[in-house]
Each structure stands twice: as structure tokens, then as C-alpha cells.
C-alpha atoms as a PDB file:
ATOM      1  CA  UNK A   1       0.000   0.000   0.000  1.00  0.00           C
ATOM      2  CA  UNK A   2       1.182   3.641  -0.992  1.00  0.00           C
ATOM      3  CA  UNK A   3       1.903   6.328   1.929  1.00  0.00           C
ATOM      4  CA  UNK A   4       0.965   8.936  -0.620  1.00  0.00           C
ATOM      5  CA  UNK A   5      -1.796   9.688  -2.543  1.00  0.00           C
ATOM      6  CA  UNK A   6      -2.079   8.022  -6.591  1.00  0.00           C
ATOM      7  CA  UNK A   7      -4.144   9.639  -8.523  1.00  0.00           C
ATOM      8  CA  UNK A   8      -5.011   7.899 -11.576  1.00  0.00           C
ATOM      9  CA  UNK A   9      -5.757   9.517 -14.927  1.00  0.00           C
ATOM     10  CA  UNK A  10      -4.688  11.267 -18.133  1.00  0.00           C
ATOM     11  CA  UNK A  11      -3.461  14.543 -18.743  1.00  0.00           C
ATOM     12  CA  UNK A  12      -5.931  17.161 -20.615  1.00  0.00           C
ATOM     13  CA  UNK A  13      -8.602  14.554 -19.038  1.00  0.00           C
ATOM     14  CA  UNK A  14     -10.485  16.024 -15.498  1.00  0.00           C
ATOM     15  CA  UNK A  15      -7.932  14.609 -13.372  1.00  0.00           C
ATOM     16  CA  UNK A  16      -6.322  17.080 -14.171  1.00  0.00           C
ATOM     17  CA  UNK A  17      -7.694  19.614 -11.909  1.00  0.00           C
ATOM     18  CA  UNK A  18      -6.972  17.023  -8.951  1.00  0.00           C
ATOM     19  CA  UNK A  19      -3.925  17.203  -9.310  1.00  0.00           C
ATOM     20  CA  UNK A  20      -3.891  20.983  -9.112  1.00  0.00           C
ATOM     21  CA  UNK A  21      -6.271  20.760  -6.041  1.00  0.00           C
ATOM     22  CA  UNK A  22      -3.631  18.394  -4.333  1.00  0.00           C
ATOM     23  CA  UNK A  23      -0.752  20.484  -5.406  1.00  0.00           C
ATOM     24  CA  UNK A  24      -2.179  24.142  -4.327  1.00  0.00           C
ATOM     25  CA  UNK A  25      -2.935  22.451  -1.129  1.00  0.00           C
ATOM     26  CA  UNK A  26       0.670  20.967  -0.533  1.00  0.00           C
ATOM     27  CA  UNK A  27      -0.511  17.472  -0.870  1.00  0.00           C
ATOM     28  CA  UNK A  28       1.926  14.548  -2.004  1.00  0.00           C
ATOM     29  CA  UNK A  29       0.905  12.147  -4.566  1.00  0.00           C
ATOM     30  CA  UNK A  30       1.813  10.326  -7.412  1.00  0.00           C
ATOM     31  CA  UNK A  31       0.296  10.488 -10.807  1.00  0.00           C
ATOM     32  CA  UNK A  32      -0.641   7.145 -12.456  1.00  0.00           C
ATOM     33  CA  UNK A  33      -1.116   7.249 -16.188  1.00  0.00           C
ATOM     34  CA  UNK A  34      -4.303   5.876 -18.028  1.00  0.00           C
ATOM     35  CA  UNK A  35      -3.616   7.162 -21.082  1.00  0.00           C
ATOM     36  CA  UNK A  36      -6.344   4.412 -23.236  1.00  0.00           C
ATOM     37  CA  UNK A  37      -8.552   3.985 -19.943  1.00  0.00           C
ATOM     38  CA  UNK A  38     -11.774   4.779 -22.075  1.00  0.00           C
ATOM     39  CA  UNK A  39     -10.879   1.519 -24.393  1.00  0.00           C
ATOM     40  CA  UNK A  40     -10.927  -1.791 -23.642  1.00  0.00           C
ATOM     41  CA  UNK A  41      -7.748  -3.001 -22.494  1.00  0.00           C
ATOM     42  CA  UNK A  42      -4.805  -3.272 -19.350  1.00  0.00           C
ATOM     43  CA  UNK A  43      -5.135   0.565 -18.680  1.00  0.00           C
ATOM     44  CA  UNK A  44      -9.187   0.011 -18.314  1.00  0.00           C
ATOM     45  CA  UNK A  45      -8.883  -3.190 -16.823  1.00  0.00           C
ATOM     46  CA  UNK A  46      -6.751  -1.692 -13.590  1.00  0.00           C
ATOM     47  CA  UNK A  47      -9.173   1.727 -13.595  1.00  0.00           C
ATOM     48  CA  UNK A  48     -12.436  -0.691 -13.443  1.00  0.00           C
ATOM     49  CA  UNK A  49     -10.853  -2.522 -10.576  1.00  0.00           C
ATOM     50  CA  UNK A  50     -10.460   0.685  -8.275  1.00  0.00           C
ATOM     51  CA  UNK A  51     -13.622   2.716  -9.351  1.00  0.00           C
ATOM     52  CA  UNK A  52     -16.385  -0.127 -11.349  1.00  0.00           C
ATOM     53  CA  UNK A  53     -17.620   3.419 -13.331  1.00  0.00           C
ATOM     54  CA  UNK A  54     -14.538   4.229 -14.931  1.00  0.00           C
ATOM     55  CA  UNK A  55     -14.232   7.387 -15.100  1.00  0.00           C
ATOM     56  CA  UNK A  56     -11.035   9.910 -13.923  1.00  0.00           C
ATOM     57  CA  UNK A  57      -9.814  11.404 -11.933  1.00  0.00           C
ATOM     58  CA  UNK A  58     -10.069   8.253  -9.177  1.00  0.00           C
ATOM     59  CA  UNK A  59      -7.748   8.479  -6.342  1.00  0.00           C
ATOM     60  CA  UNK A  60      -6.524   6.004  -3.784  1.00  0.00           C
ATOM     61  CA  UNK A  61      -6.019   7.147  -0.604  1.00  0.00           C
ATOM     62  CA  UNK A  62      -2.975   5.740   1.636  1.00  0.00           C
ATOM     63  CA  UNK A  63      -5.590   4.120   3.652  1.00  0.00           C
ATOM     64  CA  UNK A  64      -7.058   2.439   0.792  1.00  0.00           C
ATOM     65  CA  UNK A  65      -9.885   4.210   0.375  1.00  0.00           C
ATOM     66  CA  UNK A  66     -10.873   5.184  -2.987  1.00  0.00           C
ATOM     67  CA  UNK A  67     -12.240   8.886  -3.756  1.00  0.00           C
ATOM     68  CA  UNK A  68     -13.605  10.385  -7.062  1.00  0.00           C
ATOM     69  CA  UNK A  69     -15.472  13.623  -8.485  1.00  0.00           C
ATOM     70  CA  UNK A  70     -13.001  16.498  -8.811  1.00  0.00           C
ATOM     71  CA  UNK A  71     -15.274  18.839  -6.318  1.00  0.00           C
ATOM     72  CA  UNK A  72     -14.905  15.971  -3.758  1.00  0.00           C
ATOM     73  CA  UNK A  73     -11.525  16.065  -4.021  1.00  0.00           C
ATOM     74  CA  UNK A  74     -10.875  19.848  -3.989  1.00  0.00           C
ATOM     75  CA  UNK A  75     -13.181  19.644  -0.433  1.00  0.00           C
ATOM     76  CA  UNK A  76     -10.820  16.359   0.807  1.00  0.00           C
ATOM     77  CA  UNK A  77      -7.648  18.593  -0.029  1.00  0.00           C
ATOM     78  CA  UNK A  78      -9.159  21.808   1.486  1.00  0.00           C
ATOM     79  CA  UNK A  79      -9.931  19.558   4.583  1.00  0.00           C
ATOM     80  CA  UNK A  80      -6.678  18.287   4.806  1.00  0.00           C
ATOM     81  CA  UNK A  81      -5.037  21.625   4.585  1.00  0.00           C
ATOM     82  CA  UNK A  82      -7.463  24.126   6.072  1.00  0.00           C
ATOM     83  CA  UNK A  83      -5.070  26.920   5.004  1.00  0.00           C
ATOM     84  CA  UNK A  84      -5.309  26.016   1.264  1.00  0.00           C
ATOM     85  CA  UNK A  85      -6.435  28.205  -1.415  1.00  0.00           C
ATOM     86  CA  UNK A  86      -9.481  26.598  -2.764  1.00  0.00           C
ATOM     87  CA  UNK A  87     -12.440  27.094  -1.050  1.00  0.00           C
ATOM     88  CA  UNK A  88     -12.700  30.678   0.127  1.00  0.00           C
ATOM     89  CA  UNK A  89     -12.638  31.669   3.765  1.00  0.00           C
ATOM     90  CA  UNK A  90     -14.673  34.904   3.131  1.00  0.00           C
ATOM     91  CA  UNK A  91     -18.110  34.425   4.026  1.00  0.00           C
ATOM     92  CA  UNK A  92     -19.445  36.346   1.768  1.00  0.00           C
ATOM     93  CA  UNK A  93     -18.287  35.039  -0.952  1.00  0.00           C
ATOM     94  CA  UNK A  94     -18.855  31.569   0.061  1.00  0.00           C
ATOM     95  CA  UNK A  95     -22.310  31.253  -1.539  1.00  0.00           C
ATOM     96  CA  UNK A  96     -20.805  32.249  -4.462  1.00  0.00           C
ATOM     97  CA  UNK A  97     -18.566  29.910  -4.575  1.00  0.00           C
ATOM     98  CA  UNK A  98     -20.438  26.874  -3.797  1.00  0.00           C
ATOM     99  CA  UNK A  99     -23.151  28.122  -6.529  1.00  0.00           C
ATOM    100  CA  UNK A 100     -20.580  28.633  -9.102  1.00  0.00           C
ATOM    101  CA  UNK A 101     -18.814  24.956  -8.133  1.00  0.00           C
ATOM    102  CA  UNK A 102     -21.920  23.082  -8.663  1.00  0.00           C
ATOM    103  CA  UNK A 103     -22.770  24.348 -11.848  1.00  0.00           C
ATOM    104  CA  UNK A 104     -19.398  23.856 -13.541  1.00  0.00           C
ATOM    105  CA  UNK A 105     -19.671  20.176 -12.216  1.00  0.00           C
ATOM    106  CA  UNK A 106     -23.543  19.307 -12.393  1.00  0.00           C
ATOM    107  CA  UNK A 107     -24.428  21.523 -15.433  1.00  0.00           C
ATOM    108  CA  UNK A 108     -21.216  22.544 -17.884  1.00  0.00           C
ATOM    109  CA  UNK A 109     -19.011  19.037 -17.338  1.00  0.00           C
ATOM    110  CA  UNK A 110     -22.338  16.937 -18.453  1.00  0.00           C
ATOM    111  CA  UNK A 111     -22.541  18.455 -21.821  1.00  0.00           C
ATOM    112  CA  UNK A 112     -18.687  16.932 -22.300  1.00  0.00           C
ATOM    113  CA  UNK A 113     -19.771  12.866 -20.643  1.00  0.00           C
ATOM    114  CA  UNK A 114     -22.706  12.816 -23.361  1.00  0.00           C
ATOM    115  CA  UNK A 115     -21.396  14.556 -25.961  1.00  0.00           C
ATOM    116  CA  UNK A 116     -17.992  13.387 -25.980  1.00  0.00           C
ATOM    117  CA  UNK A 117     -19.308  10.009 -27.657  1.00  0.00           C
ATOM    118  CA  UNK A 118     -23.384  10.627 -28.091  1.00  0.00           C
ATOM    119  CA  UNK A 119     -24.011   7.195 -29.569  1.00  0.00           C
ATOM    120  CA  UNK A 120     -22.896   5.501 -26.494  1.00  0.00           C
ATOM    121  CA  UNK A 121     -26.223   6.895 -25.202  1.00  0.00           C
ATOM    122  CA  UNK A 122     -28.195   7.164 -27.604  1.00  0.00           C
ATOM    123  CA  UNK A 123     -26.493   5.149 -30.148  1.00  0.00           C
ATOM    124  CA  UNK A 124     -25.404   5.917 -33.566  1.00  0.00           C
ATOM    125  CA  UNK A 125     -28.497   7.646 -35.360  1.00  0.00           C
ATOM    126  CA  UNK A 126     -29.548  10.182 -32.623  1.00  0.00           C
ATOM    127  CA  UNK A 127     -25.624  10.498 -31.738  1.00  0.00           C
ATOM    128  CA  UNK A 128     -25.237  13.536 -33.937  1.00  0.00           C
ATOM    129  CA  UNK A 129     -28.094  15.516 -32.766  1.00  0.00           C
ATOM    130  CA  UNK A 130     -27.118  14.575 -29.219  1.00  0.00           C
ATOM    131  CA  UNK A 131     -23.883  16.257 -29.737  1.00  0.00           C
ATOM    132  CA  UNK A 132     -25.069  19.341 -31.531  1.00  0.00           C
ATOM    133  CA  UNK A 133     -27.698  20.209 -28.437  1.00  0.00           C
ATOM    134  CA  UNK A 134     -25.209  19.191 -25.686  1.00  0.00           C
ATOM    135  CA  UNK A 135     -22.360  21.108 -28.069  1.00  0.00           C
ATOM    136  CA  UNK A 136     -24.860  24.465 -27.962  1.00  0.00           C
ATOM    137  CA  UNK A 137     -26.067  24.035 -23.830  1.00  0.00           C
ATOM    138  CA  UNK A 138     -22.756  24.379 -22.728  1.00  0.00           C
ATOM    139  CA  UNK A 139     -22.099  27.812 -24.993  1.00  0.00           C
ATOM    140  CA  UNK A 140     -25.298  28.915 -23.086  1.00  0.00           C
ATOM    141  CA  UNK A 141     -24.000  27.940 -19.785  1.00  0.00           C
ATOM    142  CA  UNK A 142     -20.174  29.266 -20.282  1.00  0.00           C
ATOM    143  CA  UNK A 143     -21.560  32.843 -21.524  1.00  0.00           C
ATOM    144  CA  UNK A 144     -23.934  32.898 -18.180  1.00  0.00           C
ATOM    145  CA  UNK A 145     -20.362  31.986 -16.475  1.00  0.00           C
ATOM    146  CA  UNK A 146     -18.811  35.177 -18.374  1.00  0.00           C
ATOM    147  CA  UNK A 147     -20.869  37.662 -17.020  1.00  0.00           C
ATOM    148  CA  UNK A 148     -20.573  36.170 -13.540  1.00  0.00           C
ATOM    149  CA  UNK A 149     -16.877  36.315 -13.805  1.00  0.00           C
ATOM    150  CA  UNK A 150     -14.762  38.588 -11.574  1.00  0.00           C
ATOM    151  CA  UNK A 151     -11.008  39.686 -12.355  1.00  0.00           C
ATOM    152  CA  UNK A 152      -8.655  38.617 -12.103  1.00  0.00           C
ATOM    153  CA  UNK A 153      -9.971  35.380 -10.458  1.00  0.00           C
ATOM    154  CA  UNK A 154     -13.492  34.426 -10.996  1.00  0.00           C
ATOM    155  CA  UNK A 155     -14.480  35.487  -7.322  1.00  0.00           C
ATOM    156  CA  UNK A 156     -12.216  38.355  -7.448  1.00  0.00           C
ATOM    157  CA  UNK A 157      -8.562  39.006  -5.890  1.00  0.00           C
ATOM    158  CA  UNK A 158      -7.745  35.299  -4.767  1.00  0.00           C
ATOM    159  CA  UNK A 159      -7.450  32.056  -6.719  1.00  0.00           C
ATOM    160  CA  UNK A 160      -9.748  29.428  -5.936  1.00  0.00           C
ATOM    161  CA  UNK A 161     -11.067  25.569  -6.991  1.00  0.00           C
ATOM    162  CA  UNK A 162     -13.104  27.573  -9.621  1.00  0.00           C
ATOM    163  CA  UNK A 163     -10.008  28.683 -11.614  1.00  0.00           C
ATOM    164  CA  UNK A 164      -8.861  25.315 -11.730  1.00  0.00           C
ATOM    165  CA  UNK A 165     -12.240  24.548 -13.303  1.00  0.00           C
ATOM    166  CA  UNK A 166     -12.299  27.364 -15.670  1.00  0.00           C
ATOM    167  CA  UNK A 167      -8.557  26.310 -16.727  1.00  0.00           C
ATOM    168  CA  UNK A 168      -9.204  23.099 -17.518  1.00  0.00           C
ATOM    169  CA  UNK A 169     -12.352  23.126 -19.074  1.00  0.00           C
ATOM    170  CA  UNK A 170     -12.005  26.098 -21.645  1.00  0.00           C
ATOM    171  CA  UNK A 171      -9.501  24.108 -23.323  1.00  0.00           C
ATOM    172  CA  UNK A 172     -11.749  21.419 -24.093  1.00  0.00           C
ATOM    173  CA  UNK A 173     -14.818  22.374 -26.570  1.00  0.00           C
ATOM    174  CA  UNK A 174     -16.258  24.747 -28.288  1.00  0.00           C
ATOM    175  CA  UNK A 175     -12.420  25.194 -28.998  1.00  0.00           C
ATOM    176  CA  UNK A 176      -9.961  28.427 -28.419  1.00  0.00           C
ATOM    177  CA  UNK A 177     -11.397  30.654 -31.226  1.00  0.00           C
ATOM    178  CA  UNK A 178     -15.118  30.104 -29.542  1.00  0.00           C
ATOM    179  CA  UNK A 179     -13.941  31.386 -26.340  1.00  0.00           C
ATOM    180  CA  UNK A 180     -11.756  34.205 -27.201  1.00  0.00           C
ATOM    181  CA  UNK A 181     -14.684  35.740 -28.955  1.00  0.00           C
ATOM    182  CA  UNK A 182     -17.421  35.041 -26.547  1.00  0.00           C
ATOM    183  CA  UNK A 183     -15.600  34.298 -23.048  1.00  0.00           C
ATOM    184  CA  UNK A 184     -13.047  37.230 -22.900  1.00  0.00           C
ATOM    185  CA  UNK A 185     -12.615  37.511 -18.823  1.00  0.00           C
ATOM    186  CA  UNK A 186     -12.718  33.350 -18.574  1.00  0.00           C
ATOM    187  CA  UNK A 187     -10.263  32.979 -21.025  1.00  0.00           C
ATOM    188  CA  UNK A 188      -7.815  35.498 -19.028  1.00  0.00           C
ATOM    189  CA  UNK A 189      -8.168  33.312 -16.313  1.00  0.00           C
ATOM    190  CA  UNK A 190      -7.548  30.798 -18.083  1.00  0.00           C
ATOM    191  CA  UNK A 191      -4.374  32.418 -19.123  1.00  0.00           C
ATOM    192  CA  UNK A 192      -3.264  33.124 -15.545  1.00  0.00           C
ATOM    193  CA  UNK A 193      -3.625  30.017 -13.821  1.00  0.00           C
ATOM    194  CA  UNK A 194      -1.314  28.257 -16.905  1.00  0.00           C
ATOM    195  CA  UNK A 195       1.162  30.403 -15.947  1.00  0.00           C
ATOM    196  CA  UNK A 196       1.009  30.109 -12.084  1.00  0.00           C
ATOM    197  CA  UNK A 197       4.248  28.395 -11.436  1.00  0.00           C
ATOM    198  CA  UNK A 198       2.929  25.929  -8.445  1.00  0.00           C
ATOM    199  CA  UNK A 199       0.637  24.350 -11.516  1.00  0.00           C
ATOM    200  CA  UNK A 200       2.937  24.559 -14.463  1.00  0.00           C
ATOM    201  CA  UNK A 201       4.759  20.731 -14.080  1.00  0.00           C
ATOM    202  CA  UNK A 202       0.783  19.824 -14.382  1.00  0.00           C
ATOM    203  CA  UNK A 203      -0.385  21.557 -17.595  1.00  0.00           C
ATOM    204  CA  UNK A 204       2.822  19.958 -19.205  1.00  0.00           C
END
């Protein structure tokens, strides 16, 4: 059994931003690459025998324990180091935050499970559609997350778990061009936290 944290995952992928959770929060762990875990073969095989959904990022604790979704983690690391940087300490802004949180996980990072590869829902004739209406919900939901954006963190002065989010997941679709034109202030975050230099051995 480890002593330290293994998080297991891909780069690019959402385990991504638990590593950045673990790091921000000074937490030790090692980084176990799944590069073809959404394929059949070894790399699925060993990520179906720790979490039976396979999905990343899924982390095994030293205790054995295993712990997934990326806002569970942030709270585990934030727990475990009360003085990190994630979850704000300002009252007032913690409504804010936890509003903001569970929207980027429960309402934006949906529209990437389903349409990522539609016709494993809804199989190959209604796949296309799938992906055009998932594809078009989350431009509705990242321009709502624009105009709620502070500067030059998303809440304002300080860095939080939501600038992880907004790092990570404006990479991924509608693409670079899309949110340059639509998503000005998110993509400036964006911007910043690749250049913090606690995070930079994670973006690669």
C-alpha cells in the first residue's frame, strides 16, 4: 500500500484539476497514467478494478480508500489543509462559490460525458443531434459563467477551486477561437492560472 496519494488519470482529461487541487494544497501524490482507460484493455482493466464506473480522476487514498469527483476532491484537499487556497474563507463570498462549483460540475461538465461520444447513449443515429444540443447548452451555460466572472480570479482578488475549473475546461470544446470571442474575462483566467508556477509541471 502507498503512503501517498495516486491519482489515476490522463493529462488534458479532469484529473487534471486534482492534481492541481492536491498540489495548491501541498498534498503529495503520485500520478498514475491511463492514457487508453476509455478503451478496452490493461489501462481500463486496472481503472475498473479501483472505481467499477470508470471514469477519472479516481484516487486512492494511503488508507485504501478510494475517492472520485473532482469537487470531492478539492473539499478532501481543502480539509486536509485548512489553510489552502481553494475554497474561500470569506463568508461572503462563500455562496458564491459553492453556486458557481456546482454548476461547472452538475451543469457545464455533463454536456462533455454525453457529448464526448453521443451514440454511447443514444447510439449511432440520434448520436449527432445529441452532440449538436449538448455542443450548444454548454455555450449557453459558459456565456452565463462570463458575465458572472470577476477579475482577475473568478471570485475576485484570490485564486480558488473555480479557476482550476475554468482552466481546464475552456480548453476542451467549443475550442480556443469560440472562447476568445465570446468568453473574454474566462479565457484570461484561463491564461493566468497556466502560468502560475505551483501548476505549471501539471499543464505539461
Amino acid at each position: 500500500m502507498s503512503t501517498r496519494i495516486e491519482v489515476f488519470g490522463r493529462r488534458g482529461d479532469g484529473s487534471d484539476m486534482a492534481e492541481a487541487f492536491l498540489t495548491l494544497a501541498g498534498i503529495p501524490y503520485d500520478f498514475m497514467s491511463l492514457e487508453k482507460y476509455d478503451e478496452p484493455g490493461p489501462d481500463r482493466d486496472r481503472l475498473l478494478a479501483l472505481n467499477s464506473l470508470g471514469q477519472v480522476p479516481t484516487l486512492r487514498l494511503p488508507n485504501g480508500k478510494i475517492l472520485t469527483e473532482s469537487l470531492a476532491v478539492a473539499v478532501y484537499a481543502q480539509t486536509a489543509n485548512p489553510e489552502a487556497p481553494l475554497i474561500p474563507k470569506d463568508t461572503n463570498l462563500i455562496p458564491d462559490f459553492w453556486r458557481y462549483a456546482v454548476m461547472l460540475v452538475a451543469a457545464i461538465y455533463p454536456t462533455f460525458t454525453y457529448g464526448d461520444n453521443p451514440a454511447k447513449w443514444v447510439g449511432e443515429a440520434a448520436g449527432p443531434q445529441l452532440r449538436k444540443s449538448t455542443d450548444e447548452r454548454c455555450k449557453t451555460l459558459w456565456r452565463f459563467m462570463e458575465q458572472q466572472a470577476g477579475a482577475p480570479y473568478f471570485l475576485g482578488t484570490s485564486m480558488t477551486a473555480l479557476d482550476i475549473y475554468v482552466r481546464v475546461m475552456t480548453r476542451w470544446r467549443p475550442g480556443p477561437a469560440w472562447f476568445e470571442a465570446e468568453t473574454p474575462k474566462l479565457l484570461q483566467i484561463q491564461h493566468r492560472v497556466s502560468e502560475d508556477p505551483r501548476l505549471k509541471s501539471i499543464w505539461g
